[in-house]
Protein backbone atom coordinates (compact mmCIF):
# COMPACT_ATOMS: atom_id res chain seq x y z
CA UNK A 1 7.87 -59.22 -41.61
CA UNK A 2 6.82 -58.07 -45.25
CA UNK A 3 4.33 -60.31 -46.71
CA UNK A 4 5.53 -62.12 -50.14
CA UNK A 5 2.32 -61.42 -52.23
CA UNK A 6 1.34 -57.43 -50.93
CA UNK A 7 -2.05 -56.33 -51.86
CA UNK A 8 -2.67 -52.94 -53.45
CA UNK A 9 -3.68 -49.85 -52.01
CA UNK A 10 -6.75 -47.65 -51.80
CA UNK A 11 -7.06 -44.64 -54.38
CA UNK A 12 -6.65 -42.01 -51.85
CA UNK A 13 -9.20 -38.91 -51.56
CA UNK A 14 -8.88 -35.52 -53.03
CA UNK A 15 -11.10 -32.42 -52.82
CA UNK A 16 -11.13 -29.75 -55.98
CA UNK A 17 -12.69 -26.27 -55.88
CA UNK A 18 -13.12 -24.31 -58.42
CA UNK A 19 -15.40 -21.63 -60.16
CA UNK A 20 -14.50 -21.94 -63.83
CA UNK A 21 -14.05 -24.77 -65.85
CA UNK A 22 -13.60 -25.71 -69.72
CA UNK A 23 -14.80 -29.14 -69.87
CA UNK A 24 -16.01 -31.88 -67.19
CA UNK A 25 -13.31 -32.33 -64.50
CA UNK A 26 -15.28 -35.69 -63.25
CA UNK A 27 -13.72 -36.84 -67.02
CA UNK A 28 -10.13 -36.22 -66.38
CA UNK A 29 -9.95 -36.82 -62.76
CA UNK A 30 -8.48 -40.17 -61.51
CA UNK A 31 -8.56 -41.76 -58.06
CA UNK A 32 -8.25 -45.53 -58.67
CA UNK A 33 -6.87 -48.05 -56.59
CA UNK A 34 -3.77 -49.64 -56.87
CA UNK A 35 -3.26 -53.58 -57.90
CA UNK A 36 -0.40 -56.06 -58.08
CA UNK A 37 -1.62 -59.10 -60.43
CA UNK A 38 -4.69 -59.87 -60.53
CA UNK A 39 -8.31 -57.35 -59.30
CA UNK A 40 -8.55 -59.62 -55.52
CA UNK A 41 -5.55 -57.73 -54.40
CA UNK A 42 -6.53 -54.43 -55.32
CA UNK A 43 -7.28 -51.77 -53.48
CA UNK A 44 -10.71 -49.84 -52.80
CA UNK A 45 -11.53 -47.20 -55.05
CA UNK A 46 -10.56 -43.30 -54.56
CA UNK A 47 -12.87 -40.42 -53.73
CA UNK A 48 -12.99 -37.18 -55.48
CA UNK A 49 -15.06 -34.21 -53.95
CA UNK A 50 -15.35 -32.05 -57.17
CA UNK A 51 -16.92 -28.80 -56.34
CA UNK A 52 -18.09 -26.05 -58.58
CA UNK A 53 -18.25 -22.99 -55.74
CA UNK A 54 -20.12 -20.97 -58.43
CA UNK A 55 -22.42 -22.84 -59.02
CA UNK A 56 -22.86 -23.96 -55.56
CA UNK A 57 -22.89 -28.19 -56.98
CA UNK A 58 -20.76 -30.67 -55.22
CA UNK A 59 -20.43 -34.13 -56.41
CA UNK A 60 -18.29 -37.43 -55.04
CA UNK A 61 -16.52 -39.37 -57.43
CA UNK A 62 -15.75 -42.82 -56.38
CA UNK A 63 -13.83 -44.68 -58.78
CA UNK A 64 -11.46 -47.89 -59.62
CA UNK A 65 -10.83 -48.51 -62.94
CA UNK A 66 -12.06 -51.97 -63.92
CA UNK A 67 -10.75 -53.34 -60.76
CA UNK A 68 -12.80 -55.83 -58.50
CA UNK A 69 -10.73 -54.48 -55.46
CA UNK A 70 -12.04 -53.87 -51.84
CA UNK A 71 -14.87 -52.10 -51.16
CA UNK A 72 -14.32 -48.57 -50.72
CA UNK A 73 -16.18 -47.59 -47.34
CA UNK A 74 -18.39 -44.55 -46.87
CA UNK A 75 -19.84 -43.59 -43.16
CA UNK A 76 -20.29 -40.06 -43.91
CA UNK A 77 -21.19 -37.83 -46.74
CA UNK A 78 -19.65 -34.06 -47.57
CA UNK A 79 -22.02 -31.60 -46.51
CA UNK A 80 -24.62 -30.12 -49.39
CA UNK A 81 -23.51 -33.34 -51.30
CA UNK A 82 -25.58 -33.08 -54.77
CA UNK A 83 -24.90 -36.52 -56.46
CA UNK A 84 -22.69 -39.12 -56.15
CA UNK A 85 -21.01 -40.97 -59.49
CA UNK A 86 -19.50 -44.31 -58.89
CA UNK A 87 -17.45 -45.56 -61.81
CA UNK A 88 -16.51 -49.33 -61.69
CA UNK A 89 -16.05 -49.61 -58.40
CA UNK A 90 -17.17 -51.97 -55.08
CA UNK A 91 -18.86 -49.31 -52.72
CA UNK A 92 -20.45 -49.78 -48.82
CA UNK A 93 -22.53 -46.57 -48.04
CA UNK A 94 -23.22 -46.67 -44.44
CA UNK A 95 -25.10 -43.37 -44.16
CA UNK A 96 -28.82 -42.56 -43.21
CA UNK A 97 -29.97 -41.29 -46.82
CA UNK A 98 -27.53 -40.47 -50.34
CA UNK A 99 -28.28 -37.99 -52.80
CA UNK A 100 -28.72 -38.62 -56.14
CA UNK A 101 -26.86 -42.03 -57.55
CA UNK A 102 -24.79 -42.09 -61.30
């Protein structure tokens, strides 16, 4: 049966490509979790893969707006990964080595 008090859910994962830009996409782009009442029943933060295929950078995004939700799990990195930015948000990186950390 449902449960009374449901917690939130995870922010969900995306992947953009593109080769021109006006701006910084990583400032407009929004994968947070979700929350009922209070941050211990939100979700894990989102993942963005924001890649600029001209100029050949890829970054992760891993974000949760304020929230002191779940952890948001990594086991394995995108290929040719160049940084990853984690914005206010609970992350586990189970992986042999990370690129560079914002």
């Amino acid at each position: 049966s449902p449960s009374e008090w449901p917690g939130g859910g995870g922010g969900g994962r995306i992947h953009v490509a593109y080769e021109s830009l006006q701006g910084n996409l990583a400032d407009v782009v929004s994968v947070n979790g979700n929350g009922r009442f209070s941050d211990w029943q939100s979700g894990g933060g989102g993942t963005a893969l924001l890649e600029d295929q001209k100029a050949g950078r890829r970054v992760l995004l891993v974000e949760n707006r304020h929230r002191n939700g779940h952890y948001t799990e990594i086991d394995s990195l995108p290929a040719n990964l160049d940084e990853i930015r984690i914005r206010q948000a609970r992350v586990k990186l189970n992986v042999p080595s990370v690129p560079k950390l914002v």
